[in-house]
Protein backbone atom coordinates (compact mmCIF):
# COMPACT_ATOMS: atom_id res chain seq x y z
CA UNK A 1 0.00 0.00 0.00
CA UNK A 2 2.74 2.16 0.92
CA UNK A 3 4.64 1.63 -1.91
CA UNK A 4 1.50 2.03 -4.26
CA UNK A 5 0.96 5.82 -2.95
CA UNK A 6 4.76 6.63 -3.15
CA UNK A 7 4.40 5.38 -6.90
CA UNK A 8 1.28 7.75 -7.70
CA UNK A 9 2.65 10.47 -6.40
CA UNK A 10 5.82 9.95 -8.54
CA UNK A 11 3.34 9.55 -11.56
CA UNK A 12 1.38 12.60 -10.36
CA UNK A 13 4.61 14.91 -10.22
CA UNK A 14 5.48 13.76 -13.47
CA UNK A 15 2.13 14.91 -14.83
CA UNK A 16 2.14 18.14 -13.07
CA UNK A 17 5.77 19.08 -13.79
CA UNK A 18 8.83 18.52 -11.61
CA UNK A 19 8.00 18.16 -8.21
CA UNK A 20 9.38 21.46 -7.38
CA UNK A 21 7.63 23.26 -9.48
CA UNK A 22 3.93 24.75 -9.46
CA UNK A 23 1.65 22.43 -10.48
CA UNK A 24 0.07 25.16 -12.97
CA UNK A 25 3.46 26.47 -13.99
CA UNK A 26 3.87 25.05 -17.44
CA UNK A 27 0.28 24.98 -18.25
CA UNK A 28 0.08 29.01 -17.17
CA UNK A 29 3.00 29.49 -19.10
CA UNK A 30 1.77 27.91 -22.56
CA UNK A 31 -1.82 29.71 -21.99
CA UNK A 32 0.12 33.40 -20.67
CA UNK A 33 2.18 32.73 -24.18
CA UNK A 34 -0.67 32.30 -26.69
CA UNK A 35 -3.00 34.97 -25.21
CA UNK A 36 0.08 37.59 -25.37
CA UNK A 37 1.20 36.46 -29.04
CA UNK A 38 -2.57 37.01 -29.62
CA UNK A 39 -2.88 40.52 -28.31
CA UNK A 40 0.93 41.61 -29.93
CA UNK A 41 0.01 39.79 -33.34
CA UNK A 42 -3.76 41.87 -33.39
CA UNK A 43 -2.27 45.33 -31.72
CA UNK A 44 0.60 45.56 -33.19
CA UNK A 45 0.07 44.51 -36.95
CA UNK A 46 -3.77 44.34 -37.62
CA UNK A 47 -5.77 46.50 -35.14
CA UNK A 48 -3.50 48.97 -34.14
CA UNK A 49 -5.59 50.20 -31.32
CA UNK A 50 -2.29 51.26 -28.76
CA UNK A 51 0.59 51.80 -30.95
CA UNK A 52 0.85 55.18 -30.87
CA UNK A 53 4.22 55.27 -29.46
CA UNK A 54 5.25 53.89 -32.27
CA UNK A 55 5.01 56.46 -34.46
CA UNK A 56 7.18 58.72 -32.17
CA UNK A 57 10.03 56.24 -31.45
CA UNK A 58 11.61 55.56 -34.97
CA UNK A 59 11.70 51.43 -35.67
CA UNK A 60 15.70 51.93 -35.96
CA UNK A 61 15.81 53.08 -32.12
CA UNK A 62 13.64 50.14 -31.32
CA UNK A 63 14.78 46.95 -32.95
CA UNK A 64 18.14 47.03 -31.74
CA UNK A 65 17.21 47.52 -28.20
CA UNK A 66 14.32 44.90 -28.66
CA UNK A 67 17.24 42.52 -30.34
CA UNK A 68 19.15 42.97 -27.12
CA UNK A 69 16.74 42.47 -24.52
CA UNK A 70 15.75 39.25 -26.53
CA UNK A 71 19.60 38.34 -27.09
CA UNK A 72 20.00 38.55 -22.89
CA UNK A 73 16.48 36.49 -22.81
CA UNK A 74 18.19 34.17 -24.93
CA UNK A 75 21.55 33.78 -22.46
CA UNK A 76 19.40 33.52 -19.69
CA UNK A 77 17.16 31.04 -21.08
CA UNK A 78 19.99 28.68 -22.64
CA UNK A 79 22.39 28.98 -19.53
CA UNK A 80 19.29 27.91 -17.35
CA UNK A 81 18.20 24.98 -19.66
CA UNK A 82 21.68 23.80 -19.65
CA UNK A 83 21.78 22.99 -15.55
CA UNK A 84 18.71 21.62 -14.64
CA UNK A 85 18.42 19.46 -18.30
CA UNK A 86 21.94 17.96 -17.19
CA UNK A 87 21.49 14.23 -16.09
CA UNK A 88 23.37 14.69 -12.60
CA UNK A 89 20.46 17.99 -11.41
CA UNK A 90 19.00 16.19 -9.17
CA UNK A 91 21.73 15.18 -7.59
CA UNK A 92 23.38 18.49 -7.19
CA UNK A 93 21.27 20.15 -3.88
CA UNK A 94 20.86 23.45 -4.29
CA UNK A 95 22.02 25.21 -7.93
CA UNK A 96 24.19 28.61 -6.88
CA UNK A 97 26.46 28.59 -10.00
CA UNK A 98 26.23 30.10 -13.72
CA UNK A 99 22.91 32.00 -14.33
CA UNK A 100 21.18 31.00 -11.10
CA UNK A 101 24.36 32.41 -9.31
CA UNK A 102 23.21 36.00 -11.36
CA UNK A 103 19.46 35.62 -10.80
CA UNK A 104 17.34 32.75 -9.18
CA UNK A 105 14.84 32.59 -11.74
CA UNK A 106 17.36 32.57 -15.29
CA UNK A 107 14.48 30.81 -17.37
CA UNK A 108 11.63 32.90 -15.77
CA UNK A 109 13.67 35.91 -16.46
CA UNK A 110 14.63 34.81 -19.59
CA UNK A 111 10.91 34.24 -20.53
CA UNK A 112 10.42 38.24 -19.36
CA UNK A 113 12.86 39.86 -21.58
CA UNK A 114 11.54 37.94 -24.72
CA UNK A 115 7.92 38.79 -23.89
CA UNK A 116 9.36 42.51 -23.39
CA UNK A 117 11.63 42.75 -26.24
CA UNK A 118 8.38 41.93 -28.64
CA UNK A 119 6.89 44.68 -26.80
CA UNK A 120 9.65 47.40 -27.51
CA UNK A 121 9.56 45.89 -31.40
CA UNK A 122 6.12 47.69 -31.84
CA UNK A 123 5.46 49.70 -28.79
CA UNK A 124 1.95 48.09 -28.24
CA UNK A 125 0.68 49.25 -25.13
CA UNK A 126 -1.86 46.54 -24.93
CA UNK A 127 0.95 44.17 -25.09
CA UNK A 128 2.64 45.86 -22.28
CA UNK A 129 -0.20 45.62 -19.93
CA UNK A 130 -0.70 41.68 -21.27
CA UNK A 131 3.27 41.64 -20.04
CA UNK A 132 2.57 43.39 -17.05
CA UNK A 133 -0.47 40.63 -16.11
CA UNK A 134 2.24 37.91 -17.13
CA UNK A 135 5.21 39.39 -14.84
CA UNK A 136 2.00 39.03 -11.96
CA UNK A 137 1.82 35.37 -12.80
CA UNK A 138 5.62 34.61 -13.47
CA UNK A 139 6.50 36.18 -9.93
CA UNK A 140 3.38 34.29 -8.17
CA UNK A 141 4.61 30.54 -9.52
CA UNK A 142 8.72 32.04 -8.42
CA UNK A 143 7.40 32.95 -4.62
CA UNK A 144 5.93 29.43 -4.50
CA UNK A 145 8.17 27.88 -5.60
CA UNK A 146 10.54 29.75 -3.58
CA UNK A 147 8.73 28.28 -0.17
CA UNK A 148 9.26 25.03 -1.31
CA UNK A 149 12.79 25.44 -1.67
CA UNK A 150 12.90 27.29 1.35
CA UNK A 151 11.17 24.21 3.32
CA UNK A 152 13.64 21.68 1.60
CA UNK A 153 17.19 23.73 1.69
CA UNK A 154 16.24 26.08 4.49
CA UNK A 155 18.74 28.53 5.68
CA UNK A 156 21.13 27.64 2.51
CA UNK A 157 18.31 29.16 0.20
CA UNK A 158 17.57 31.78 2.40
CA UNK A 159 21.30 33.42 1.96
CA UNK A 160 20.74 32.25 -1.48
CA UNK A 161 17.88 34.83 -1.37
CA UNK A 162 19.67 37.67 0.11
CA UNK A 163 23.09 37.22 -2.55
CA UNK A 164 20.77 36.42 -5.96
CA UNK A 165 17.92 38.53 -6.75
CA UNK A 166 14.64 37.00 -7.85
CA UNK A 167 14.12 39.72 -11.09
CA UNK A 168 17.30 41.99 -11.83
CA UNK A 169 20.23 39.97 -12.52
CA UNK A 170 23.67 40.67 -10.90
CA UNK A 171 26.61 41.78 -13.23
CA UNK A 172 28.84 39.99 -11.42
CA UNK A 173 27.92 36.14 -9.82
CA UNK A 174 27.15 36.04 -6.75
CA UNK A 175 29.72 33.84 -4.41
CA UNK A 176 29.04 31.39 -2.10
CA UNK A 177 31.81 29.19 0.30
């Protein structure tokens, strides 16, 4: 019997994502992406109901900063992927080196910029507020999943919290013993 409920929950945390995770976190994500490629696709190139701003900003000020807030999306998103789709993660306890040592949510983060750098291509205000609503949800699924790793690694994670910030990444990595 024991064994039985051990082996659900196993198949349950494999359906809901990684055990550490929110179990709405992927599903939010997919949803937050198609509703805000929805609203940037309609505002920006076939209602333009909020891009205004566009129109004062020339689109050679604004592509090159949109190309590198989506190039540091990029880094973050790649360096991210790379440590927790090694083999060995869940061996390693808590991660404190490469991007999570610059910001403790790298993919998250990573996720952010793109959404933003689409919304500095056009300068679609109703894609701002759509990344505004998904910054709300992206920072509820981090803080929970934050307690869980607070529960598990306890007062490691907790100076992990005061050298890494959850939203600005660090210039330089922070350093642990």
């Amino acid at each position: 019997m024991v064994a039985s409920n051990k082996a659900n929950k196993r198949q349950k945390s494999r359906r809901h994502g990684c055990p550490g995770e929110h179990p709405y976190g992927d599903r939010g994500q997919i949803i937050c992406l198609f509703i805000f490629l929805l609203i940037w696709i309609l505002d920006s190139f076939f209602f333009p109901w909020t891009t205004m701003l566009a129109a004062v900003v020339p689109l050679s000020v604004r592509l090159p900063l949109a190309g590198i807030i989506f190039a540091l999306g990029i880094t973050l998103v790649q360096t991210g992927h790379r440590v927790i789709s090694d083999p060995s993660f869940g061996d390693k306890g808590l991660i404190k080196d490469g991007a999570f040592a610059r910001l403790r949510h790298p993919l998250y983060g990573g996720s952010l910029l793109f959404y933003l750098s689409l919304v500095l291509s056009t300068l679609s205000l109703a894609a701002f507020a759509a990344w505004c609503a998904i910054a709300v949800f992206y920072n509820l699924i981090a803080a929970y999943e934050e307690r869980l790793l607070l529960e598990k690694y306890g007062d490691e994670y907790r100076e992990y919290q005061q050298k890494v910030p959850r939203w600005s990444p660090r210039l330089r990595p922070a350093r642990f013993p």
